[in-house]
C-alpha atoms as a PDB file:
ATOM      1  CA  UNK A   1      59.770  85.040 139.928  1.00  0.00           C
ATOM      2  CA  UNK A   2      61.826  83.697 137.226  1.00  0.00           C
ATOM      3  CA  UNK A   3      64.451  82.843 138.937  1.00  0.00           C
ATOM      4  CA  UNK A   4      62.296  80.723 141.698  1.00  0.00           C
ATOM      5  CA  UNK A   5      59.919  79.054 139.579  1.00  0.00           C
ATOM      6  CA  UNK A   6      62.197  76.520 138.575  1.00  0.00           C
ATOM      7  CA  UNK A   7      62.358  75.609 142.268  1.00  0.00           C
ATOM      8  CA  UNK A   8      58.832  75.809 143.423  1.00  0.00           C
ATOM      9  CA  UNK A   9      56.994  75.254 139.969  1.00  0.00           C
ATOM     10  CA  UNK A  10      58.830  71.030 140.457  1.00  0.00           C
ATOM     11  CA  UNK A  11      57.792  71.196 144.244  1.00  0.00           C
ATOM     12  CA  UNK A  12      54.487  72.196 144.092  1.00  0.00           C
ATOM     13  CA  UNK A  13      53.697  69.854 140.907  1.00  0.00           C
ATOM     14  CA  UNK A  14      55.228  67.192 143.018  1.00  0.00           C
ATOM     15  CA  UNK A  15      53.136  68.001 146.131  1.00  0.00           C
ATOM     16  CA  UNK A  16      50.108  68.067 143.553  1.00  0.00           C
ATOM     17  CA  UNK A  17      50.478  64.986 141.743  1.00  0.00           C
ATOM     18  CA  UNK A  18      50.815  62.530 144.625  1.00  0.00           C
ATOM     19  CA  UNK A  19      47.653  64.646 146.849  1.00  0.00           C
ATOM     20  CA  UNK A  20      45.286  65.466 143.796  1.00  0.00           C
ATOM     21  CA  UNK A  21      46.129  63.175 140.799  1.00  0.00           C
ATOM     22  CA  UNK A  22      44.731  59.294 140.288  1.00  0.00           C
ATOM     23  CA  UNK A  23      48.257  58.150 139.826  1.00  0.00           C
ATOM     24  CA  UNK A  24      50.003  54.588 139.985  1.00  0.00           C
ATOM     25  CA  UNK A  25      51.855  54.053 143.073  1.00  0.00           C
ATOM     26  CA  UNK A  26      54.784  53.038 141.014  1.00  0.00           C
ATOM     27  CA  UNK A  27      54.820  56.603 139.504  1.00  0.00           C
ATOM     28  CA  UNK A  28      57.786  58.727 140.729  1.00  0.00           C
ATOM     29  CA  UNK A  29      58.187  62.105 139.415  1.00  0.00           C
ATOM     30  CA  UNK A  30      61.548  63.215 138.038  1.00  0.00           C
ATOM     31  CA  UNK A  31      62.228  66.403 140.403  1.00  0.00           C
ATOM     32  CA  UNK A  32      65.993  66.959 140.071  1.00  0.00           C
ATOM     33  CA  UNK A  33      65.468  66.340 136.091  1.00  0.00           C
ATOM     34  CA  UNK A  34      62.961  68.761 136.336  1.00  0.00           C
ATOM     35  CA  UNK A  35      64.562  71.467 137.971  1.00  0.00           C
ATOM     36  CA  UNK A  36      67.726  70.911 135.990  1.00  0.00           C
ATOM     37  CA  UNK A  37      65.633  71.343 132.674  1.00  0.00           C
ATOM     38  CA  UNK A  38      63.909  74.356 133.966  1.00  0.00           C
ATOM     39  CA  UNK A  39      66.770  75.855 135.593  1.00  0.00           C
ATOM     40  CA  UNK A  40      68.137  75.493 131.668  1.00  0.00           C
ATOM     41  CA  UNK A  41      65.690  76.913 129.868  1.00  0.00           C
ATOM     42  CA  UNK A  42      64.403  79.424 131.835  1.00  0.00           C
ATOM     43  CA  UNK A  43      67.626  81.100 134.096  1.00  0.00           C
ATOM     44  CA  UNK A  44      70.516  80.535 131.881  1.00  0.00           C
ATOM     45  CA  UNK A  45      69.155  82.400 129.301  1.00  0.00           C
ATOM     46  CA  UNK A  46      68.888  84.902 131.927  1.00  0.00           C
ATOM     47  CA  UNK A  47      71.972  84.694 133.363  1.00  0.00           C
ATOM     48  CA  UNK A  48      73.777  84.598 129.342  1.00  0.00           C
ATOM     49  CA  UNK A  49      71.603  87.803 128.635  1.00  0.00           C
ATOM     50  CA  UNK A  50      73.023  89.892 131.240  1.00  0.00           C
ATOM     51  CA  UNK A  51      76.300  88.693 130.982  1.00  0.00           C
ATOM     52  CA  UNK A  52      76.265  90.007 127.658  1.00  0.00           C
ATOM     53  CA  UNK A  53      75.009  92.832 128.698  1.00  0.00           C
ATOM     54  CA  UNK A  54      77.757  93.303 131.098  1.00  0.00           C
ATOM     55  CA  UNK A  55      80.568  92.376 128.298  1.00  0.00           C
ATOM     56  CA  UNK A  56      79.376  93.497 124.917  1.00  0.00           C
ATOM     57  CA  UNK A  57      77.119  96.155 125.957  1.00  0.00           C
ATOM     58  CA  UNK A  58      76.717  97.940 122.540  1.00  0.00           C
ATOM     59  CA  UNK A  59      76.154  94.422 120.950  1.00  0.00           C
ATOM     60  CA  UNK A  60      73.629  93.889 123.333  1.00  0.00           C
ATOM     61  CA  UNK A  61      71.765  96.696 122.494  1.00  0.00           C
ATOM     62  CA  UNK A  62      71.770  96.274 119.185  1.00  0.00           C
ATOM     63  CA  UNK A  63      70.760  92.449 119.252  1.00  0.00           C
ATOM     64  CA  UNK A  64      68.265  92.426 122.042  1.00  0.00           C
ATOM     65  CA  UNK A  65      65.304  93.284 119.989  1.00  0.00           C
ATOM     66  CA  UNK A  66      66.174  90.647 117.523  1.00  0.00           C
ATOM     67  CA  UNK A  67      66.610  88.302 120.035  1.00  0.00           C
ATOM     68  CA  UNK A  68      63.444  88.861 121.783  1.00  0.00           C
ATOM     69  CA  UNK A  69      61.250  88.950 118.581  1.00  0.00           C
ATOM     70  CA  UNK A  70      63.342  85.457 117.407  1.00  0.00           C
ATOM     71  CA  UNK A  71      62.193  84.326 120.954  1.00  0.00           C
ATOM     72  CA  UNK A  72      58.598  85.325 120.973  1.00  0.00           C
ATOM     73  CA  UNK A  73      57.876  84.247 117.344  1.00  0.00           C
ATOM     74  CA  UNK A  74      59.387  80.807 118.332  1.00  0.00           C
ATOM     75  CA  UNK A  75      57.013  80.863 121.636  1.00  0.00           C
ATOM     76  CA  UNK A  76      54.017  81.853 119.074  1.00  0.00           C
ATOM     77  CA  UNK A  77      54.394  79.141 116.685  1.00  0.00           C
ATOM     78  CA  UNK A  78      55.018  76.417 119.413  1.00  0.00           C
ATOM     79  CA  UNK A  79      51.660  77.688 121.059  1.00  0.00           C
ATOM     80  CA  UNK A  80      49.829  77.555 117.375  1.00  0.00           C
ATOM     81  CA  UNK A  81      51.147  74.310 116.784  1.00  0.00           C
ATOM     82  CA  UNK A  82      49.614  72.857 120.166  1.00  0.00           C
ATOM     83  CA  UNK A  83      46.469  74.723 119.201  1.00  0.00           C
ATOM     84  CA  UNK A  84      46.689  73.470 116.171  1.00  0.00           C
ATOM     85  CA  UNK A  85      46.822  69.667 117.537  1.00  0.00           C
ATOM     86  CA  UNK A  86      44.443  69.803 120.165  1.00  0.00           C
ATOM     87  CA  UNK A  87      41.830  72.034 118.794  1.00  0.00           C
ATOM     88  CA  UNK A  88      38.778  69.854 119.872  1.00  0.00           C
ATOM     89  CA  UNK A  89      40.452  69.952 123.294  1.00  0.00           C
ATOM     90  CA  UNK A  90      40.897  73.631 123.793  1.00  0.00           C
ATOM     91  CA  UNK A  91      37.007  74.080 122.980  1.00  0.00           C
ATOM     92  CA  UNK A  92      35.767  71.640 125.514  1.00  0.00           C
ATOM     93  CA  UNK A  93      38.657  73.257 127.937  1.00  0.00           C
ATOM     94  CA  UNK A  94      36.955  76.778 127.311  1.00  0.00           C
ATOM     95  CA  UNK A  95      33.485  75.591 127.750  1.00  0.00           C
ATOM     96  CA  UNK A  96      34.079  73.747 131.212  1.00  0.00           C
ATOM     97  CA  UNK A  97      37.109  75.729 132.998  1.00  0.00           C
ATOM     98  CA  UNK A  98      36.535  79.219 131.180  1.00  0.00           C
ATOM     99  CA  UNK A  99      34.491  80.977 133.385  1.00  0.00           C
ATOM    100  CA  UNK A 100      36.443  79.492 136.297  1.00  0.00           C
ATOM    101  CA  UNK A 101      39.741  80.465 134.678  1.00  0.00           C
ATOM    102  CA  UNK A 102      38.506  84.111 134.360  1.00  0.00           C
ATOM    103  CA  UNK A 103      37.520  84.271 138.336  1.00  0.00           C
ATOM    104  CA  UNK A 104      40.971  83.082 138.955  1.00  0.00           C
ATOM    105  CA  UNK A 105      42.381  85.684 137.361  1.00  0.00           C
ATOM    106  CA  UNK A 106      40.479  88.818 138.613  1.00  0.00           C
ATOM    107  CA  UNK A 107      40.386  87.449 142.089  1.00  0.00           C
ATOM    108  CA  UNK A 108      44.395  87.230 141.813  1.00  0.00           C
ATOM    109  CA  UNK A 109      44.004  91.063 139.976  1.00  0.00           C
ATOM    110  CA  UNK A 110      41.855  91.909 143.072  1.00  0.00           C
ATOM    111  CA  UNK A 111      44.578  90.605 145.431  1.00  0.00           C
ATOM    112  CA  UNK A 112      47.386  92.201 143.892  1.00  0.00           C
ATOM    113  CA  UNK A 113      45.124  95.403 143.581  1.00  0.00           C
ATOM    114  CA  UNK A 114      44.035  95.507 147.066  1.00  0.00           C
ATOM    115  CA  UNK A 115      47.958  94.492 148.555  1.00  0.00           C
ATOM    116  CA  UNK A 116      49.042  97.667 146.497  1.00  0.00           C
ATOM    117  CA  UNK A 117      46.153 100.387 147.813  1.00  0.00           C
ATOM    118  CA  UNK A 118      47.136  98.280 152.083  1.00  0.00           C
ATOM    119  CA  UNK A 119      50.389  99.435 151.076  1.00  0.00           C
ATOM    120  CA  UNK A 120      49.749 103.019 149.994  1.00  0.00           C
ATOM    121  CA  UNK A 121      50.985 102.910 147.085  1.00  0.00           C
ATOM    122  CA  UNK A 122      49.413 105.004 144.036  1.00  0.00           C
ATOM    123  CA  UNK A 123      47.649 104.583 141.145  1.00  0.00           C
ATOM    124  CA  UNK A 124      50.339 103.635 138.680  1.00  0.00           C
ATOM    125  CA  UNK A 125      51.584 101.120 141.281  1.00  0.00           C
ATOM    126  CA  UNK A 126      48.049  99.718 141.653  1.00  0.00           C
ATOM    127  CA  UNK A 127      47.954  98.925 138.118  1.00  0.00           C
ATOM    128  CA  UNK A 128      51.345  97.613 137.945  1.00  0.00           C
ATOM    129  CA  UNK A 129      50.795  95.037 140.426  1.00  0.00           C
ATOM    130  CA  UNK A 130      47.329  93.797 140.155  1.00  0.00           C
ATOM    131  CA  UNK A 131      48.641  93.291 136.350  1.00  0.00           C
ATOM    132  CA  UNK A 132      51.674  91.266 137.379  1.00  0.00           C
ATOM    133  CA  UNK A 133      49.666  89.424 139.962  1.00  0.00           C
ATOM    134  CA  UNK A 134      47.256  88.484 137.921  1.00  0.00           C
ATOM    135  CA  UNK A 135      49.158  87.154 134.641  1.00  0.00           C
ATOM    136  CA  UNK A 136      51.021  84.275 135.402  1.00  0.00           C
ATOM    137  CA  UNK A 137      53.925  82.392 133.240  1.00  0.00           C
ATOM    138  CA  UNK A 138      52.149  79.597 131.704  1.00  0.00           C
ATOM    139  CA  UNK A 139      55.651  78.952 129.788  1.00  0.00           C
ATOM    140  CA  UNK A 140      57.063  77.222 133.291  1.00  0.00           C
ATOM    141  CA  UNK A 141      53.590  74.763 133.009  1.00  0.00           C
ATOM    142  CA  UNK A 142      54.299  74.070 129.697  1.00  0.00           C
ATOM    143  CA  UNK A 143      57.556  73.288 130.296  1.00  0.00           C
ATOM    144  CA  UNK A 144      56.362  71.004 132.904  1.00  0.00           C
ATOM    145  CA  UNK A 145      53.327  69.293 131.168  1.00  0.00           C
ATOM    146  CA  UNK A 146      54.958  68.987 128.124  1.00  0.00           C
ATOM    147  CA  UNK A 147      58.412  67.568 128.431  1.00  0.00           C
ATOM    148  CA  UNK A 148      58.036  65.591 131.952  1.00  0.00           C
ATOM    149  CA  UNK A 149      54.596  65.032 132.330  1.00  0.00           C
ATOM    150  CA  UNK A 150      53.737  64.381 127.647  1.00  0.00           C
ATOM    151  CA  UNK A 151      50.270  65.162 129.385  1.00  0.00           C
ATOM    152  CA  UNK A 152      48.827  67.546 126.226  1.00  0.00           C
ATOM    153  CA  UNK A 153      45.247  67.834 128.145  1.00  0.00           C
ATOM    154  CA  UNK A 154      47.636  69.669 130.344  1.00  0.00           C
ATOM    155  CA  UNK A 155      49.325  71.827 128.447  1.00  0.00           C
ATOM    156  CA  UNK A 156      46.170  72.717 126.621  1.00  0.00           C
ATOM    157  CA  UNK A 157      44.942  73.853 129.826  1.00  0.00           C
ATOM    158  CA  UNK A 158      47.596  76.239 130.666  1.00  0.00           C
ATOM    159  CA  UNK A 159      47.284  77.551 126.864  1.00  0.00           C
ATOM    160  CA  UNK A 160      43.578  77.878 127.636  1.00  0.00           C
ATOM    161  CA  UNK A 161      44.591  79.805 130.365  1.00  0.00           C
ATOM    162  CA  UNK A 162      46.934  82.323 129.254  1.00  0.00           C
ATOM    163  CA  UNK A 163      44.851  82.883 126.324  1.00  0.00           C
ATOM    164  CA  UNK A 164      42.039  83.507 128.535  1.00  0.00           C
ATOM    165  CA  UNK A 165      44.285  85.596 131.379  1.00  0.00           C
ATOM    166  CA  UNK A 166      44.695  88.354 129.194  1.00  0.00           C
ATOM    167  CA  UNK A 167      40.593  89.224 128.631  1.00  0.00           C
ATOM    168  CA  UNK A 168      40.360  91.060 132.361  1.00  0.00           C
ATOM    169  CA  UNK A 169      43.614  92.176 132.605  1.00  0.00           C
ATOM    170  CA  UNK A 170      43.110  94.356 129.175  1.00  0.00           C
ATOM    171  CA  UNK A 171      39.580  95.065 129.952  1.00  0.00           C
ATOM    172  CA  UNK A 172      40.850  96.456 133.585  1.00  0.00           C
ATOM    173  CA  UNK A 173      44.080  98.114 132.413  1.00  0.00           C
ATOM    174  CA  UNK A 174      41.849 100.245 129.942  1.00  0.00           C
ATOM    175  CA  UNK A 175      39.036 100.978 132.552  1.00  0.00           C
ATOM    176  CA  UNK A 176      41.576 101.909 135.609  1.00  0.00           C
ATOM    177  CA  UNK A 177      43.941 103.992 133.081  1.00  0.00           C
ATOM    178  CA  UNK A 178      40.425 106.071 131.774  1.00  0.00           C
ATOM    179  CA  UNK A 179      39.377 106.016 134.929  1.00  0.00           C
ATOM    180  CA  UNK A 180      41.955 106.369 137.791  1.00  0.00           C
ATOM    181  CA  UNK A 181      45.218 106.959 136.139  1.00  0.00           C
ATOM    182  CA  UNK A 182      43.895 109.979 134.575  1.00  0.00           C
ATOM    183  CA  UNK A 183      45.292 113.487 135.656  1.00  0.00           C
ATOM    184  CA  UNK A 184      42.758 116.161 136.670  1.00  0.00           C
ATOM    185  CA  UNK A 185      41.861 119.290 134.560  1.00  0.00           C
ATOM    186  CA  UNK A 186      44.390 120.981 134.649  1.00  0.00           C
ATOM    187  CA  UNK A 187      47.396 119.246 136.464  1.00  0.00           C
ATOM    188  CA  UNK A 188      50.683 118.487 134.949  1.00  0.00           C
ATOM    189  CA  UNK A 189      51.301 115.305 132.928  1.00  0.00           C
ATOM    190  CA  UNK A 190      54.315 114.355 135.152  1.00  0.00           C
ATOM    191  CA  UNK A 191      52.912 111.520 137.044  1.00  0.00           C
ATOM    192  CA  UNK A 192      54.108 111.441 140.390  1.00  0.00           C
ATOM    193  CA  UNK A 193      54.341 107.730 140.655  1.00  0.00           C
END
C-alpha cells in the first residue's frame, strides 16, 4: 500500500475536492506536484532502504534501528507540535467525529476480519488482517493536508483519527489473542499459522 498511495491518495483527494468540497471554480489542485512530493517522501525512502540493504547489508543491520527510531521520534514531535497548535481544534474534532471515527474503524476491522475467516484462513491470519485493515496511514493525509492543501482543520482530523484508530484495534487484539489465539490445554505452543 505504500507504494500505491502516492497514486491513489492525489486521485481520490482530487475526485473528493471537486464532488464534496465548497471550492472556487478557479481552484485547481496540483496532482502531478502531489504525486511527485509523495512519491518523494514516501517510496524513495523505500526504495534507498532496500538498496542499502542489498549493498551494505551488515551496515544496514546495524543502522536500521537507529534509523527507524530517528524516523519515528521525528514523526512524534511533528504530530505534538500540530497538537500542540491546534489543541482547541482536536477537542471539538473528538467531540463531533469521535464516535464516528471509531465505527469507521471497527467496521473496516470487521471487513478485514470477516474477508480473512471467507478465505479460510486461521486465527493468526484473522488478526493480522482485520489489524492492517483497520489502521490506516494517516502520514499520506498529512502529507496531503498539510503541504498542498495548508488546510490544519484537516490535518487535525487525520491526527484525530489515528489517535483514535488505535482504541479498538488494541482493545480487539487483546480480546481475540485471550480469546481465540489461545492454544488448548494441552497442545503445543507451535502455532500452526
Amino acid at each position: 500500500s505504500s507504494l500505491l498511495a502516492p497514486l491513489t491518495a492525489p486521485l481520490v483527494t482530487q475526485w473528493s475536492l471537486h464532488h464534496f468540497a465548497a471550492l472556487d471554480g478557479d481552484y485547481v489542485f496540483p496532482l502531478g506536484r502531489t504525486v511527485l512530493q509523495l512519491l518523494v517522501i514516501s517510496v524513495l525512502p523505500i526504495i534507498l532502504g532496500n538498496l542499502a540493504q542489498h549493498w551494505w547489508p551488515r551496515w544496514s543491520r546495524a543502522w536500521a534501528p537507529h534509523i527507524k527510531r530517528y524516523a519515528s521520534l521525528l514523526f512524534l514531535g511533528v504530530l505534538l507540535l500540530m497538537i500542540a497548535s491546534n489543541y482547541r481544534l482536536l477537542g471539538s474534532i473528538v467531540t463531533e467525529l469521535g464516535a464516528v471515527m471509531l465505527v469507521m474503524v471497527a467496521v473496516a476491522m470487521a471487513m478485514g476480519f470477516c474477508a480473512a475467516r471467507a478465505l479460510g484462513l486461521g486465527p493468526a491470519w484473522r488478526l493480522t488482517l482485520a489489524i492492517e485493515i483497520g489502521l490506516q496511514n494517516a502520514g499520506v493525509g498529512l502529507i496531503i493536508t498539510e503541504v498542498v492543501l495548508r488546510d490544519s482543520h484537516l490535518s487535525m482530523m487525520l491526527v484525530t483519527y489515528g489517535i483514535l484508530m488505535q482504541v479498538p484495534v488494541l482493545a480487539f487484539s487483546a480480546w481475540y489473542r485471550r480469546h481465540a489465539i489461545a492454544p488448548a490445554p494441552g497442545a503445543s505452543t507451535m502455532a500452526a499459522d
